[in-house]
Protein backbone atom coordinates (compact mmCIF):
# COMPACT_ATOMS: atom_id res chain seq x y z
CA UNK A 1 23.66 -4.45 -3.92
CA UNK A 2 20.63 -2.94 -1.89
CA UNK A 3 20.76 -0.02 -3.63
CA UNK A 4 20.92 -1.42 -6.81
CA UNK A 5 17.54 -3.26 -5.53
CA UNK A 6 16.11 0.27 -4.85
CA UNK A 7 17.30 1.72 -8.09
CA UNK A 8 15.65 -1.30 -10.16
CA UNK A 9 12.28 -0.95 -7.81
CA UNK A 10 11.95 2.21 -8.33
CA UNK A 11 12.23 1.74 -12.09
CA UNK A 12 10.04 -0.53 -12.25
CA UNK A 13 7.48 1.65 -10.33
CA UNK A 14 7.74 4.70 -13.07
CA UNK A 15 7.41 2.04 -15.28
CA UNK A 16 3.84 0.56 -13.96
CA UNK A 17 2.51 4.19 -13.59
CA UNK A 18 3.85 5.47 -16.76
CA UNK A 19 2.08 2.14 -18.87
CA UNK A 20 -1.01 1.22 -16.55
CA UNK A 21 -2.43 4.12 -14.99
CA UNK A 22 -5.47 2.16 -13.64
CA UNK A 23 -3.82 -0.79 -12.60
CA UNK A 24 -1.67 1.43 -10.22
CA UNK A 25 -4.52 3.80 -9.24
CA UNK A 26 -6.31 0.02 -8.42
CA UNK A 27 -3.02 -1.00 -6.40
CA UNK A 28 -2.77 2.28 -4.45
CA UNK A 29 -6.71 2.16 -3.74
CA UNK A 30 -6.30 -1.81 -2.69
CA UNK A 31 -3.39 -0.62 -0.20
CA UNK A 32 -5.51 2.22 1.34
CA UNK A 33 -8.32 -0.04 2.03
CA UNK A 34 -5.86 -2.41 3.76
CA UNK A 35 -4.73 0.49 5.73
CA UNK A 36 -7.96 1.67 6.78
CA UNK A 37 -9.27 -1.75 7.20
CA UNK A 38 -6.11 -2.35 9.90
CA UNK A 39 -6.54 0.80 11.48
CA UNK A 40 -10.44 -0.17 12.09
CA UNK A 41 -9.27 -3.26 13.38
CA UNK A 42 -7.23 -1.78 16.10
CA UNK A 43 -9.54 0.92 16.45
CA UNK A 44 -12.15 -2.42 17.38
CA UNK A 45 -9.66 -4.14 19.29
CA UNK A 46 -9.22 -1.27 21.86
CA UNK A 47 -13.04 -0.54 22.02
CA UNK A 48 -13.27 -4.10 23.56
CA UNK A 49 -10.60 -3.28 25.53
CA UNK A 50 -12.60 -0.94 27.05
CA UNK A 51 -15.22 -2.44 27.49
């Protein structure tokens, strides 16, 4: 069953590349922001740490 899950997903996801381009280029841009934006928040967290 879970890989049947995976299997779907990752049809699904060459799907949504394949017919909207910018909507995934958006998605994958929206995640690295989150990323960046979590990593500045621990980055902030330990600078009052240290402080």
């Amino acid at each position: 069953m879970k890989k049947a899950i995976q299997v779907v997903l990752v049809i699904f996801v060459i799907y949504f590349l394949l017919t909207n381009p910018t909507g995934a280029a958006n998605a994958v841009e929206q995640i690295f922001n989150w990323i960046v934006d979590a990593l500045g928040a621990i980055a902030s967290f330990f600078q009052s740490l240290l402080n």
